[in-house]
Protein backbone atom coordinates (compact mmCIF):
# COMPACT_ATOMS: atom_id res chain seq x y z
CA UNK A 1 1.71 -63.15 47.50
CA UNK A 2 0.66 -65.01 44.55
CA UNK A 3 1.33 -68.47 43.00
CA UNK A 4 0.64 -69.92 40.44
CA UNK A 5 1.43 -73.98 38.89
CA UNK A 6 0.50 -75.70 36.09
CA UNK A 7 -2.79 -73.12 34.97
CA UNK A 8 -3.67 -74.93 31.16
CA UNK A 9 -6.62 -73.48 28.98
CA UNK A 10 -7.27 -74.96 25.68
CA UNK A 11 -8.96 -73.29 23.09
CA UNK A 12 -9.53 -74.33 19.77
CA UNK A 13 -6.38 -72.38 18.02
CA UNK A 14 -4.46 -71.62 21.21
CA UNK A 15 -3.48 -73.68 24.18
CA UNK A 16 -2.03 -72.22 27.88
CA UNK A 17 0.02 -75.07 28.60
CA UNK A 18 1.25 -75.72 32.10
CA UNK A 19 1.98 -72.00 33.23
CA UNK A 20 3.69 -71.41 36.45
CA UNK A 21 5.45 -69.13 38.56
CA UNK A 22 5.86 -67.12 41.75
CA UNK A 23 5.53 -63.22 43.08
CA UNK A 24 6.73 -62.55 46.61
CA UNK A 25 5.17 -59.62 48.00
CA UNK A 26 7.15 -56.71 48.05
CA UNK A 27 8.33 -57.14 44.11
CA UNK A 28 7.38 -55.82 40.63
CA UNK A 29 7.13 -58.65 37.95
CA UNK A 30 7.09 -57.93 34.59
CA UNK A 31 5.16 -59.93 31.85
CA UNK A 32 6.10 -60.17 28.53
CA UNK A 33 5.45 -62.29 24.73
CA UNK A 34 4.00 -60.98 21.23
CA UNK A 35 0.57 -60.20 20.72
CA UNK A 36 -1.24 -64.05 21.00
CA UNK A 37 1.17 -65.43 22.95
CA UNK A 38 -1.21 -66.06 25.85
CA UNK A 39 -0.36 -62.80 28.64
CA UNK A 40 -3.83 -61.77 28.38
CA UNK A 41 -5.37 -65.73 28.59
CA UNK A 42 -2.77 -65.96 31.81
CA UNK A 43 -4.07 -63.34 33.57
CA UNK A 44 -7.84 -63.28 33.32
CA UNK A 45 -7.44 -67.06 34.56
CA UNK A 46 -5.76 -65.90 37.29
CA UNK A 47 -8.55 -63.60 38.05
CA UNK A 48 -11.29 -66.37 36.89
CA UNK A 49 -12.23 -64.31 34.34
CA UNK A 50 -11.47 -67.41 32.35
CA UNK A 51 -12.13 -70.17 33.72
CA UNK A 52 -8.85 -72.60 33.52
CA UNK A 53 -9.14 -76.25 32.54
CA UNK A 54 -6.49 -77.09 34.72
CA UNK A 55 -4.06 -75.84 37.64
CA UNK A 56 -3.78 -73.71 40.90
CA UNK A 57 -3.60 -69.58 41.73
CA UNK A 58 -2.99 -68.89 45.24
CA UNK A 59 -3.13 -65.25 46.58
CA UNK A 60 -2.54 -64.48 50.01
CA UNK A 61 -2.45 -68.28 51.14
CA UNK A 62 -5.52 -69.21 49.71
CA UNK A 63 -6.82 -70.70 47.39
CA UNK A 64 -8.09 -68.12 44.64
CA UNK A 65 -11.17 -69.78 42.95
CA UNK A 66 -12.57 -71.25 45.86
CA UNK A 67 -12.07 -67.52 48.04
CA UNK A 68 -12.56 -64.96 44.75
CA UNK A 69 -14.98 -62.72 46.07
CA UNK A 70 -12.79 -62.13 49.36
CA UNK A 71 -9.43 -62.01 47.59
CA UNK A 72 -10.95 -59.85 44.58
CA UNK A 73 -11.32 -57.35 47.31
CA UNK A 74 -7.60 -57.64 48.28
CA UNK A 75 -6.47 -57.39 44.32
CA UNK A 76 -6.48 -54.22 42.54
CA UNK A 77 -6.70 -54.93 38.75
CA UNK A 78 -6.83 -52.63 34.95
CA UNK A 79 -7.03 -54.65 32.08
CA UNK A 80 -7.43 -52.03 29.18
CA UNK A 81 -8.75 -48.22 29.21
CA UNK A 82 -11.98 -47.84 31.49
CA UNK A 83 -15.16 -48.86 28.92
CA UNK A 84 -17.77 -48.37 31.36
CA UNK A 85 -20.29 -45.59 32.42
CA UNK A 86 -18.66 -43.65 29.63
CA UNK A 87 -21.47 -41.32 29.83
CA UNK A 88 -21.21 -40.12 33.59
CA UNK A 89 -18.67 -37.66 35.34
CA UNK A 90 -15.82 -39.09 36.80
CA UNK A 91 -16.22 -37.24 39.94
CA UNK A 92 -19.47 -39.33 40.68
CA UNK A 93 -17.96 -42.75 39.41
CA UNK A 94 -15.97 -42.53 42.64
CA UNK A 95 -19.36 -43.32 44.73
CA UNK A 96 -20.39 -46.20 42.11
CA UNK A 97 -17.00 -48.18 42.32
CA UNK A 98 -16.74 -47.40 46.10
CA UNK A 99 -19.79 -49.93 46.09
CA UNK A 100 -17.80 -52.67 45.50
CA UNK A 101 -14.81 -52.43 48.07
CA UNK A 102 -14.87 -52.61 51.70
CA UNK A 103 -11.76 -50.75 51.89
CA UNK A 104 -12.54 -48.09 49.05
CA UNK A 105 -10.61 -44.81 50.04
CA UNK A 106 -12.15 -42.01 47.79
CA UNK A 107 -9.30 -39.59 49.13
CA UNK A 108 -6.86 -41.70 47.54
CA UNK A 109 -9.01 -42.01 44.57
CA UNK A 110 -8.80 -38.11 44.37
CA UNK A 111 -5.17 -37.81 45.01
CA UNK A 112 -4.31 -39.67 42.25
CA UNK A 113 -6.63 -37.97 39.83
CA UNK A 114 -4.84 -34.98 40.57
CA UNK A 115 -1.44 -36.47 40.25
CA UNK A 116 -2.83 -38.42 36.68
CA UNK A 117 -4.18 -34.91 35.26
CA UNK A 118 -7.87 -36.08 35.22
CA UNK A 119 -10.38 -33.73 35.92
CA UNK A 120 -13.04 -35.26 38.17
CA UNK A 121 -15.82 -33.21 36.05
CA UNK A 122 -15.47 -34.77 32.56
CA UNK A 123 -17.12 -37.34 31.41
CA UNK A 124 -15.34 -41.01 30.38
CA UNK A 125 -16.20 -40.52 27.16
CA UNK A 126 -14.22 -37.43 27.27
CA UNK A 127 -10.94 -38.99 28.05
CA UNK A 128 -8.12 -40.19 25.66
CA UNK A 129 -7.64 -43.46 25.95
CA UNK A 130 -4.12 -43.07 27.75
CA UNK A 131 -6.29 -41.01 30.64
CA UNK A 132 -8.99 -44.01 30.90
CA UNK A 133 -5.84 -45.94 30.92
CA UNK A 134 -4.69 -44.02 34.04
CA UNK A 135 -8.48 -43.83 35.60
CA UNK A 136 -8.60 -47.78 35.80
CA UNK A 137 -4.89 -47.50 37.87
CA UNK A 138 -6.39 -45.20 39.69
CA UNK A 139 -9.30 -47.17 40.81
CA UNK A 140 -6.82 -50.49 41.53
CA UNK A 141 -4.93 -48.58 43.34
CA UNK A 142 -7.44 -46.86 45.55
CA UNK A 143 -9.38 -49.46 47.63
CA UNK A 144 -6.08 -51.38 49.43
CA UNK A 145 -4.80 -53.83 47.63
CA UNK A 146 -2.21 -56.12 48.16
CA UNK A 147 -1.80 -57.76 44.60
CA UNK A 148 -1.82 -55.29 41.76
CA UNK A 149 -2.63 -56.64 38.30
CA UNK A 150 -2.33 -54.89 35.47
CA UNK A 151 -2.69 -55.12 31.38
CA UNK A 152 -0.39 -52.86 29.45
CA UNK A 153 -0.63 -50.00 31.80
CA UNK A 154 1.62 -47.75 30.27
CA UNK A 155 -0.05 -47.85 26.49
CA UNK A 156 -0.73 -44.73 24.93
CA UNK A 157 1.35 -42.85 27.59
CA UNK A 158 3.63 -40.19 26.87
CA UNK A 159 7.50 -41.12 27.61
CA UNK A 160 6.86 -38.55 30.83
CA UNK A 161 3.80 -39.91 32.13
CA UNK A 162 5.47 -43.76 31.54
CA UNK A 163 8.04 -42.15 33.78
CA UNK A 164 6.35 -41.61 35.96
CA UNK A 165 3.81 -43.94 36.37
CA UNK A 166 6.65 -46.70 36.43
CA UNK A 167 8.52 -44.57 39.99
CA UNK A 168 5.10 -44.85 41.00
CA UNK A 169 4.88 -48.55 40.88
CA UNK A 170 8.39 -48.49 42.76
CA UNK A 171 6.72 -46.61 45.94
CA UNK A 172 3.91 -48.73 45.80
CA UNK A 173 6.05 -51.93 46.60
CA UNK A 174 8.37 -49.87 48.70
CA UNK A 175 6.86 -51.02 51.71
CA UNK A 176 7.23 -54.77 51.03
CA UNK A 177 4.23 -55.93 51.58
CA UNK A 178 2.52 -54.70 47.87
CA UNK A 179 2.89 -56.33 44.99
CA UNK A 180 2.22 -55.70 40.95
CA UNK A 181 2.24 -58.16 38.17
CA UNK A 182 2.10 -56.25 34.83
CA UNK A 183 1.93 -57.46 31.65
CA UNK A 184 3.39 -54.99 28.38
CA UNK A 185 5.26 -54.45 25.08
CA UNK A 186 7.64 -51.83 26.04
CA UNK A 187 10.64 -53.92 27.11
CA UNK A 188 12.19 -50.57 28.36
CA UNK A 189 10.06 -50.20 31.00
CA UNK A 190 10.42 -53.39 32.59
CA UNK A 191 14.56 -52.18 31.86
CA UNK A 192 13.51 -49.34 34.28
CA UNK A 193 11.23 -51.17 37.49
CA UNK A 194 11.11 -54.85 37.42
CA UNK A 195 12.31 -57.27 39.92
CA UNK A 196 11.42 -60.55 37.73
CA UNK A 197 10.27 -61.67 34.57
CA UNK A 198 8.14 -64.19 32.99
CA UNK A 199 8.16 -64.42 29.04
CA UNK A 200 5.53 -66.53 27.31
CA UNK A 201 5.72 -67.81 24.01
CA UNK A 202 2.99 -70.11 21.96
CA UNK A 203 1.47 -70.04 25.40
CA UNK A 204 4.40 -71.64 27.13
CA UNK A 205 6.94 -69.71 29.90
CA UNK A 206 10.13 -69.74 28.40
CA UNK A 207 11.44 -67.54 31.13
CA UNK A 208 10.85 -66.92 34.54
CA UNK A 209 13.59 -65.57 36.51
CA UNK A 210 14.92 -62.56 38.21
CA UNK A 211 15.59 -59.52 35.73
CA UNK A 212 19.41 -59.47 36.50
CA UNK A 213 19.73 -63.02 36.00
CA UNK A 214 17.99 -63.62 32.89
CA UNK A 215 20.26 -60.88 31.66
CA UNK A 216 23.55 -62.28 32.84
CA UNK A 217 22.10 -65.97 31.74
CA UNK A 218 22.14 -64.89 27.96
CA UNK A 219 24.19 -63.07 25.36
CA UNK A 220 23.79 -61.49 22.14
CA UNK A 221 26.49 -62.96 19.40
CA UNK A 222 26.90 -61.39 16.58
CA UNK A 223 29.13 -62.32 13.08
CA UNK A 224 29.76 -62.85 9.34
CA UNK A 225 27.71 -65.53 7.63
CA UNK A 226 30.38 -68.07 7.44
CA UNK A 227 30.86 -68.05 11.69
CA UNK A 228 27.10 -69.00 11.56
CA UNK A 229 27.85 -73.12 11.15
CA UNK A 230 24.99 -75.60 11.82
CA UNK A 231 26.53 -76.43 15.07
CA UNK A 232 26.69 -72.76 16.23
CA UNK A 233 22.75 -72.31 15.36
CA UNK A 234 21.82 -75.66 17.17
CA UNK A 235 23.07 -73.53 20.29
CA UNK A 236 21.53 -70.46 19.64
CA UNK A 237 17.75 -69.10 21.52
CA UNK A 238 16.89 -67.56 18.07
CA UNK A 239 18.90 -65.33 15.38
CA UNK A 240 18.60 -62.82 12.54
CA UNK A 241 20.61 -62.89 9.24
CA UNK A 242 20.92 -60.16 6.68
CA UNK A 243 23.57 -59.68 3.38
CA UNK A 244 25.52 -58.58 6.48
CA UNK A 245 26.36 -61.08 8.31
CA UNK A 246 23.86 -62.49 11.59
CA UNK A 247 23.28 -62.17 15.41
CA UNK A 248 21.70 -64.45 17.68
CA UNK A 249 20.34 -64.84 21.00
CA UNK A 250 22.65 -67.74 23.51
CA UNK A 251 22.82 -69.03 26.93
CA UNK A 252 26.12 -68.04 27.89
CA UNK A 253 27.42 -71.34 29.30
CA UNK A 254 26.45 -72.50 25.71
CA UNK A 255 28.81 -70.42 24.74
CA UNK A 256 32.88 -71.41 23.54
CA UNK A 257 36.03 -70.08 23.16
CA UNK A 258 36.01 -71.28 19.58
CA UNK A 259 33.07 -69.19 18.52
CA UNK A 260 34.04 -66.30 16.15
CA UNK A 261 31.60 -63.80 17.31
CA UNK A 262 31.32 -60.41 18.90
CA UNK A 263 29.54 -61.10 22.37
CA UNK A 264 27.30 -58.20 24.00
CA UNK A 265 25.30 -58.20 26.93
CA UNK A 266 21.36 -58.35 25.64
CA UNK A 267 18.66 -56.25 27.03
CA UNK A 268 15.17 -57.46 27.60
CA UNK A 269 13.91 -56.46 23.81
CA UNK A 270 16.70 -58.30 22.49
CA UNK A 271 15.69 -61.63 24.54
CA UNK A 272 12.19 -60.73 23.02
CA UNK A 273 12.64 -60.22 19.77
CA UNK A 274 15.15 -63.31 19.99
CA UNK A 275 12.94 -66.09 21.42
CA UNK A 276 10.71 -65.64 18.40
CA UNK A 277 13.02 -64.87 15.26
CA UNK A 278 14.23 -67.47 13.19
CA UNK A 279 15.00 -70.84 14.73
CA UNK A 280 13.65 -70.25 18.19
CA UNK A 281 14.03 -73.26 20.07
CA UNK A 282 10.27 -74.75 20.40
């Protein structure tokens, strides 16, 4: 469904070094890395929003800067609330986005309007920005596409409507031949719906796995000070200390019977917030 190796984009404070990985269709994969670690860069070179200095995206067997304008037709994308014709009804934006797609299904469009709460006869403008959040879904998901990209889709949802919106994302893929690539902060959601991760840090992957297997790959340890010896932190992802004693983020074959720690299994926040605390591996 999509591929990507080696995408690089250097800037003149930031650098996308050497990104790759793979989404088969039928899969949810979830994206995550603090604010400037490069999801956004990563994503609007996939689309050629960006134009990479270097590297490959492939979407549907072929190749995606050399076949955009046929592919773009094929991949449904949101990259932030819905900033354009704030000033008309929503109800008529169906007929000026239907412009654009071949397969544009204005039924659809309508259907999930109703199941997002938006009425059709406000304005943009009117909307919050979690609703012009849930317009630009709407549109990506209404003119048949195959590869469904998407840029924090669940911020400034309710807990409900993330709910939601995340068993929606499950049906979509149901059929195994859909797929969605989503980038976001809430770790919990990706807890909930993904099939794979990638995590990017300083514009590097550091992960890119399957969501059960990154979890069973890595442990949480946690101690007093004095169990925290210089050979213990050469083998840990990242850690925290306090007056209390530390924890720390390790590979579990890393791991030995020596160590004097209490061992937990993480969850994805905790691999997170690891991989960039206090002697992250670089």
């Amino acid at each position: 469904m999509l591929k990507v190796e080696n995408l690089c984009k250097r800037y003149e404070t930031f650098q996308l070094k050497n990104v790759s990985f793979e989404l088969p269709a039928g899969y949810i994969m979830g994206f995550i890395g603090i604010n400037g670690a490069g999801k956004s860069t990563t994503i609007k070179s996939i689309l050629n929003l960006v134009h990479p200095d270097s590297g490959s995206v492939t979407v549907l067997g072929k190749d995606m800067y050399r076949n955009e304008i046929e592919l773009k037709q094929r991949i449904g994308f949101m990259l932030g609330p819905v900033d354009y014709y704030l000033r008309i009804r929503i109800a008529r934006l169906a007929g000026v986005i239907g412009r654009f797609y071949n397969e544009w299904d204005e039924r659809q469009f309508f259907s999930y309007l109703e199941k997002f709460g938006i009425d059709p006869h406000k304005r943009i403008s009117e909307l919050s920005t979690g609703m012009r959040v849930k317009l630009g879904i709407a549109i990506a998901l209404s003119h048949g596409a195959k590869l469904i990209i998407l840029d924090e889709p669940t911020s400034g949802l309710d807990p409900l409507a993330r709910d939601e919106l995340l068993e929606l994302f499950q049906e979509i893929v149901a059929d195994g031949e859909r797929s969605i690539l989503f980038s976001t902060h809430i770790t919990s959601d990706l807890d909930k719906c993904a099939d794979y991760i990638i995590f990017i840090r300083n514009g590097e992957l550091v992960a890119n796995d399957t969501k059960d297997d990154l979890i069973d790959q890595h442990a949480v340890v946690k101690g007093p000070l004095e169990a925290l010896t210089p050979e213990l932190e050469g083998r840990l992802e990242g850690f925290k200390r306090s007056k209390y004693g530390f924890s720390g983020l390790i590979r579990r074959e890393k791991l030995q019977d020596s160590d004097a720690v209490q061992i937990e299994v993480p969850n994805l926040e905790d691999l997170m917030v690891y991989y960039n605390q206090e002697g992250a591996k670089s």
